[in-house]
C-alpha atoms as a PDB file:
ATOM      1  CA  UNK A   1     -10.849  -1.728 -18.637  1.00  0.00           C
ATOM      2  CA  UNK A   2     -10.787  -0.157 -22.081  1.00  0.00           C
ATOM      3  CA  UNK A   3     -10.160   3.486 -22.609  1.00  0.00           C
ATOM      4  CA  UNK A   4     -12.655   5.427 -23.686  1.00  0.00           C
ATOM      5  CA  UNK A   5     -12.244   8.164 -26.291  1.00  0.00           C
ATOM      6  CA  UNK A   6     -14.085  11.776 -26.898  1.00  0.00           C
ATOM      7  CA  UNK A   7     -15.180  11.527 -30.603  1.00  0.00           C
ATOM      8  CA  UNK A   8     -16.961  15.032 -32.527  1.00  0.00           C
ATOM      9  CA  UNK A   9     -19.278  14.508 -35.998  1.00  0.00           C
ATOM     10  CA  UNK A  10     -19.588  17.982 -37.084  1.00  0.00           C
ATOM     11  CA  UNK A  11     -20.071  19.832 -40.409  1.00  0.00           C
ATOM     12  CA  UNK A  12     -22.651  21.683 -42.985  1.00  0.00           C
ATOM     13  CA  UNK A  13     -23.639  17.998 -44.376  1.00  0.00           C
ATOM     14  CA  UNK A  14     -26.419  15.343 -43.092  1.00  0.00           C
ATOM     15  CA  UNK A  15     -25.151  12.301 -41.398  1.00  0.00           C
ATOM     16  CA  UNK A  16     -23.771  14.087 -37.922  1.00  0.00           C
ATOM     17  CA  UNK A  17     -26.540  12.268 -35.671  1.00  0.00           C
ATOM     18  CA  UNK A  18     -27.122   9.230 -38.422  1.00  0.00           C
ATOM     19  CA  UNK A  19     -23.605   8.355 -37.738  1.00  0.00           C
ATOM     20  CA  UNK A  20     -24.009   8.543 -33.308  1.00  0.00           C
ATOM     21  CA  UNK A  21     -26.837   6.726 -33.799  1.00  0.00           C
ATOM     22  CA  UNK A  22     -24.798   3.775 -35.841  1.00  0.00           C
ATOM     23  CA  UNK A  23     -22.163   3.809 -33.300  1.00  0.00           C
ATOM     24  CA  UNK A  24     -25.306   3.448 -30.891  1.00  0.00           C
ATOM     25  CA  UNK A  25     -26.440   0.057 -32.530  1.00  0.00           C
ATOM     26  CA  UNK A  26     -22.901  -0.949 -32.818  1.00  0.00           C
ATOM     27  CA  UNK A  27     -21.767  -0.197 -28.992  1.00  0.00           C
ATOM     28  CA  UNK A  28     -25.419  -2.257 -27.550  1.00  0.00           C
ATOM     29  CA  UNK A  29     -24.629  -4.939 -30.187  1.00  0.00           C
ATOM     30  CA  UNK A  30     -21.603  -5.544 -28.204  1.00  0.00           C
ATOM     31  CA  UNK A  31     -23.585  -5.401 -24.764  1.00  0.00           C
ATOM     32  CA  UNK A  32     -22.278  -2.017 -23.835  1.00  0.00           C
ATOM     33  CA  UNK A  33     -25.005   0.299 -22.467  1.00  0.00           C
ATOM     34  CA  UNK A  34     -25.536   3.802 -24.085  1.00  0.00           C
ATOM     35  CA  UNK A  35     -27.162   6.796 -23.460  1.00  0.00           C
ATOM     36  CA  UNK A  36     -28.409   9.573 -25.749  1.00  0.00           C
ATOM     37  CA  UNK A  37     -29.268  12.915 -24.857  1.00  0.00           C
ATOM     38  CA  UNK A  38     -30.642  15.048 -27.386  1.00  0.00           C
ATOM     39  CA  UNK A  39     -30.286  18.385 -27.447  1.00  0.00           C
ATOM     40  CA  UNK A  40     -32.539  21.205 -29.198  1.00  0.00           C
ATOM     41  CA  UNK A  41     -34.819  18.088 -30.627  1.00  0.00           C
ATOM     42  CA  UNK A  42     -37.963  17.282 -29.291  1.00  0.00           C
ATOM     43  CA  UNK A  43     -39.746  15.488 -31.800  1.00  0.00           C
ATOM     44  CA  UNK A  44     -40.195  11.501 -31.740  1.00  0.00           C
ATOM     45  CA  UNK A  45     -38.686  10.145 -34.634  1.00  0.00           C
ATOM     46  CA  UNK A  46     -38.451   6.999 -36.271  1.00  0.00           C
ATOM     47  CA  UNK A  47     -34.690   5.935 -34.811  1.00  0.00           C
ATOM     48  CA  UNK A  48     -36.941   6.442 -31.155  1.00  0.00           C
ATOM     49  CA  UNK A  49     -39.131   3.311 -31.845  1.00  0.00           C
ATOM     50  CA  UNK A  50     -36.030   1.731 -32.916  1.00  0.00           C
ATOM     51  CA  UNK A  51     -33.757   1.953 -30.094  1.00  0.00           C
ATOM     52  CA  UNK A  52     -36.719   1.104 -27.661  1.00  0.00           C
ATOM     53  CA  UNK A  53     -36.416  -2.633 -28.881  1.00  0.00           C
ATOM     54  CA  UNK A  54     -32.685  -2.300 -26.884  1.00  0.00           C
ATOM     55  CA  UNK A  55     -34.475  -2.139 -23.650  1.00  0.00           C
ATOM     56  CA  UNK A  56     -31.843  -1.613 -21.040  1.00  0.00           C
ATOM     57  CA  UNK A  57     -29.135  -1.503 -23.347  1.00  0.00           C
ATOM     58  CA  UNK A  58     -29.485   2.250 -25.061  1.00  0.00           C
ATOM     59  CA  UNK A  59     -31.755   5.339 -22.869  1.00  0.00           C
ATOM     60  CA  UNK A  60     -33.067   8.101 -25.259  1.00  0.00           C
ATOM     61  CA  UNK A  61     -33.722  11.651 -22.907  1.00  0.00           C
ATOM     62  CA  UNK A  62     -34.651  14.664 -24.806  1.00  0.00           C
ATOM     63  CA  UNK A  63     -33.838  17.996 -23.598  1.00  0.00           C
ATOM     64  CA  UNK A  64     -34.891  20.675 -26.162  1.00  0.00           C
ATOM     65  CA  UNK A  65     -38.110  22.099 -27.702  1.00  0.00           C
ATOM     66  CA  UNK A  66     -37.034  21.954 -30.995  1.00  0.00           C
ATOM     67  CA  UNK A  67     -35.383  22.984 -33.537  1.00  0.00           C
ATOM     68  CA  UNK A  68     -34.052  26.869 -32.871  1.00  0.00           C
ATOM     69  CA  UNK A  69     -34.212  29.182 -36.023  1.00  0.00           C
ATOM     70  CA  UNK A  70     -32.307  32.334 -34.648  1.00  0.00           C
ATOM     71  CA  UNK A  71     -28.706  32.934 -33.748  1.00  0.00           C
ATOM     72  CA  UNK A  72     -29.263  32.887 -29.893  1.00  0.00           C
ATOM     73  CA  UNK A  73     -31.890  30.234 -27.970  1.00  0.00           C
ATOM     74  CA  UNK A  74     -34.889  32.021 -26.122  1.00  0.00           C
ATOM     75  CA  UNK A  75     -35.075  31.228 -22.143  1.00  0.00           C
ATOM     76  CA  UNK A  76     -37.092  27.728 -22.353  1.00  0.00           C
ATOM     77  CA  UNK A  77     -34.237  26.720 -24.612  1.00  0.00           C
ATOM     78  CA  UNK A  78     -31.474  27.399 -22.424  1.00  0.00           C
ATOM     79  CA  UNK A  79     -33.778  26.152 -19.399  1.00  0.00           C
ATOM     80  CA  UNK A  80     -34.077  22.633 -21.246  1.00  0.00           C
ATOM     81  CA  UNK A  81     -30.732  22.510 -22.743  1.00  0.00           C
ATOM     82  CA  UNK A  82     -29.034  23.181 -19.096  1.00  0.00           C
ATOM     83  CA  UNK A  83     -31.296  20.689 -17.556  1.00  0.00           C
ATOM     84  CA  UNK A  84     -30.075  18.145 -19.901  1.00  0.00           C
ATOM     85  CA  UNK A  85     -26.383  19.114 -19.299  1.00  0.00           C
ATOM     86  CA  UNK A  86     -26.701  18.877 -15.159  1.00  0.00           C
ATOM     87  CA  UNK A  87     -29.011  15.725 -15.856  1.00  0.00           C
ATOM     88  CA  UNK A  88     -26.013  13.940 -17.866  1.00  0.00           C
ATOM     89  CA  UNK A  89     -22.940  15.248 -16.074  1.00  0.00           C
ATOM     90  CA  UNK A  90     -25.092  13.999 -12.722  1.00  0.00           C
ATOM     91  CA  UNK A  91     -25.295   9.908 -15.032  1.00  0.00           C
ATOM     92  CA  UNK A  92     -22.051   9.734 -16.291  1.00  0.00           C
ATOM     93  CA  UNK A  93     -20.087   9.172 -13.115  1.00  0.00           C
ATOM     94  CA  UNK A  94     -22.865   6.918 -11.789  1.00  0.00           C
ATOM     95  CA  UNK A  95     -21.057   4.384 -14.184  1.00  0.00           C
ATOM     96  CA  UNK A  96     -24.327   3.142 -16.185  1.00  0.00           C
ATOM     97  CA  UNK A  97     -23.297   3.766 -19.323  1.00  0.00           C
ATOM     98  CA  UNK A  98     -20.319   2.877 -21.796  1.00  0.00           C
ATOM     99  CA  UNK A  99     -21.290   5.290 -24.603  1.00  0.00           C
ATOM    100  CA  UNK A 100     -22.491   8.943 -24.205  1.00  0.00           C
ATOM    101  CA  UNK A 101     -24.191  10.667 -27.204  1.00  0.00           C
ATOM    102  CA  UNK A 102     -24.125  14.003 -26.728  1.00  0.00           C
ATOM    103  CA  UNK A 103     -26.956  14.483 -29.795  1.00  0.00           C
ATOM    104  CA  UNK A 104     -26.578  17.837 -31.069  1.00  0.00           C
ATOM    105  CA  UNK A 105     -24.607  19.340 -28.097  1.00  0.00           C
ATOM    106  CA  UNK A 106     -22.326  21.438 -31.120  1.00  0.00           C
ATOM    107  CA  UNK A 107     -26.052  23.538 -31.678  1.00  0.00           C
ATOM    108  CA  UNK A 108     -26.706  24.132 -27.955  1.00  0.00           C
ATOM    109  CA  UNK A 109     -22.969  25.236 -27.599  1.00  0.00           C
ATOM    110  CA  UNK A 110     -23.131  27.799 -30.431  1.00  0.00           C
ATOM    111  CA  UNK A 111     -26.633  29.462 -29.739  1.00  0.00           C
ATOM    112  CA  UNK A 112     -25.482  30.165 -26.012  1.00  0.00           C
ATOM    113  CA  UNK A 113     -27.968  27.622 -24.740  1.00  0.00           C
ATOM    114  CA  UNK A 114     -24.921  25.614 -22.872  1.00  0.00           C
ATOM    115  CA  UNK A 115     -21.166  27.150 -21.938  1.00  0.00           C
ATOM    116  CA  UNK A 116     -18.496  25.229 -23.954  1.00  0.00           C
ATOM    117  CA  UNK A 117     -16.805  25.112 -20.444  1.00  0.00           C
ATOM    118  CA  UNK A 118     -19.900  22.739 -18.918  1.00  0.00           C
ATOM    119  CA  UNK A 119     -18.810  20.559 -21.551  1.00  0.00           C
ATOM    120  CA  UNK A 120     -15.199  20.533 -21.363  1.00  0.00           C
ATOM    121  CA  UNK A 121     -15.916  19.493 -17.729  1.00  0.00           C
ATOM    122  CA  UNK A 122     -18.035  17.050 -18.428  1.00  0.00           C
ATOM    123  CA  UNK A 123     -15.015  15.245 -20.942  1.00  0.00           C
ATOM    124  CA  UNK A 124     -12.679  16.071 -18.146  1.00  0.00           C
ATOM    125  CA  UNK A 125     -14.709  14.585 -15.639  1.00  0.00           C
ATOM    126  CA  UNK A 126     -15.799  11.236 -17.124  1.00  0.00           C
ATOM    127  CA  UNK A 127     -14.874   8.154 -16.167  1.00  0.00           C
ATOM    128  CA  UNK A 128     -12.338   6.552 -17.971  1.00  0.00           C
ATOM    129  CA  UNK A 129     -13.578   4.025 -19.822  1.00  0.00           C
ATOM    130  CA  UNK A 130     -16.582   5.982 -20.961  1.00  0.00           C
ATOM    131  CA  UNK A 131     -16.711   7.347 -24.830  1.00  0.00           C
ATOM    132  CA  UNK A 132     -18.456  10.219 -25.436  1.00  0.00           C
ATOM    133  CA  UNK A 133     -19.864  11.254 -28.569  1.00  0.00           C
ATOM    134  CA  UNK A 134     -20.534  14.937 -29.572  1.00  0.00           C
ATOM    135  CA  UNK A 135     -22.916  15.668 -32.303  1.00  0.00           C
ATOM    136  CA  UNK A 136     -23.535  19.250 -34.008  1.00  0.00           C
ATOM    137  CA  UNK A 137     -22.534  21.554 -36.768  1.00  0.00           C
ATOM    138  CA  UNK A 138     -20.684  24.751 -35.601  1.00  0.00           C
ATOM    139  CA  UNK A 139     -18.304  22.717 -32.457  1.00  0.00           C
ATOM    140  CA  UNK A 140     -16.669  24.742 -30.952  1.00  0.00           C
ATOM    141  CA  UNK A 141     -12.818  25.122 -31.031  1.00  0.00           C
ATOM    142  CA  UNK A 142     -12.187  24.564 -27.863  1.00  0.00           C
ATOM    143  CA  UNK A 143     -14.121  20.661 -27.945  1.00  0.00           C
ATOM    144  CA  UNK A 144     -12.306  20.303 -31.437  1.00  0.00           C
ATOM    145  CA  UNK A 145      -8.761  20.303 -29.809  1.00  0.00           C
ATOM    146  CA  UNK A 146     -10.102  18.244 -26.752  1.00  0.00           C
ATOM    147  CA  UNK A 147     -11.408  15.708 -29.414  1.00  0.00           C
ATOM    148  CA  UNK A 148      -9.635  11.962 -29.731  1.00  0.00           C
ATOM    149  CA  UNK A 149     -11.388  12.174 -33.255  1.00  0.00           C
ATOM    150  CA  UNK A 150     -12.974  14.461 -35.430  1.00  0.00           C
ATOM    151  CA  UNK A 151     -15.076  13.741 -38.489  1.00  0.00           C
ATOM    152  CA  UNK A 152     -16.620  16.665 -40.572  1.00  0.00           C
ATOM    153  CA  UNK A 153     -19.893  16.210 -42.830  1.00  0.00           C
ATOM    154  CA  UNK A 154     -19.138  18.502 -46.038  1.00  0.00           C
ATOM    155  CA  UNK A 155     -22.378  18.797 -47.986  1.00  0.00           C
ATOM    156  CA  UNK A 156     -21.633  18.759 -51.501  1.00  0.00           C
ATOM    157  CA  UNK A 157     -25.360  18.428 -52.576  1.00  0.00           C
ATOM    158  CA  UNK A 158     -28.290  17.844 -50.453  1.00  0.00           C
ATOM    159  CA  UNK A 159     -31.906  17.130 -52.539  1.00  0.00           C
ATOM    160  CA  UNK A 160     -33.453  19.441 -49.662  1.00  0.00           C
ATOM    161  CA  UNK A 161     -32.345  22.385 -51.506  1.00  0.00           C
ATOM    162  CA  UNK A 162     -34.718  21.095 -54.430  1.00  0.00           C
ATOM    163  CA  UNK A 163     -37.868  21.624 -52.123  1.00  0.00           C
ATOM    164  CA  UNK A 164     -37.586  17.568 -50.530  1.00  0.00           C
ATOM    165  CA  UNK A 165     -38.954  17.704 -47.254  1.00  0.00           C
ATOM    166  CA  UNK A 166     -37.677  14.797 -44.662  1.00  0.00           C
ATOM    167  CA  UNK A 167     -38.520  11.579 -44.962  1.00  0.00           C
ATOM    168  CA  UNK A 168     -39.982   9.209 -42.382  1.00  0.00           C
ATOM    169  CA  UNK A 169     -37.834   6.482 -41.881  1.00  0.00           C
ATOM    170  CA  UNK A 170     -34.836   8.399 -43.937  1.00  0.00           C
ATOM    171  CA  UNK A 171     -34.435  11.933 -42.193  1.00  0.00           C
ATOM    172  CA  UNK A 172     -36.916  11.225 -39.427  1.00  0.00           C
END
């Protein structure tokens, strides 16, 4: 059985969820099944219509209502980001799934919408062959240290900040 490893993409700069959803492709390419549970986003995006052509192999769930603007989520936020962290701490044992993306879990952590303890148990209580992936600028300490790897995204220049709005097929 292979070991599987707790891995955090965190930082200012884009890329965070670009680079889960790589690993994604990568991990059903091999046959391994994958799950991705988004939290705070809501929208259907382009990467949706792709990973649909996986079938079996990769399950999208969303469990936000979009994109939060203020330093603490409002009720509905925390009701749909707990959801989603009961709904994939109930999967993950169920052995189903090889790779868990935790898609902007950092976010949901920071704005109080989950405790940082829910997901330390959830890393503590996963099977052992099952990498999880947690997504997010802001992670908390606590997952940091718990981590097996750790990449940061450092924006150095983003062409938002000269009035670009997201692209289909490039940020959405």
């Amino acid at each position: 059985m292979r070991k599987g490893y707790v891995q955090v993409y965190t930082g200012d700069g884009k890329g965070k969820t670009t680079a889960a959803l790589g690993l994604a492709l990568r991990a059903a390419g091999a046959g391994l099944r994958v799950l991705i549970a988004q939290f705070i986003k809501k929208k259907r995006c382009s990467e949706h219509k792709a990973l649909e052509r996986f079938g079996d192999l990769v399950t999208v769930s969303q469990f936000g209502t979009g994109f939060i603007s203020g330093s603490r989520g409002t009720e509905s936020e925390v009701r749909a980001a707990r959801k989603g962290i009961l709904e994939v701490t109930r999967l993950i044992p169920l052995g189903g799934y090889d790779v868990v993306i935790l898609d902007e879990i950092n976010v949901a952590v920071s704005k109080g919408l989950v405790s940082v303890e829910a997901v330390l148990e959830l890393l503590d209580d996963r099977p052992p062959g099952v990498e999880i992936v947690l997504t997010g600028r802001d992670a908390d300490k606590r997952v940091i240290r718990r981590a097996d790897l750790v990449t940061e995204m450092k924006e150095i220049r983003h062409y938002m900040n000269k009035g670009v709005n997201a692209r289909k097929g490039i940020e959405m």
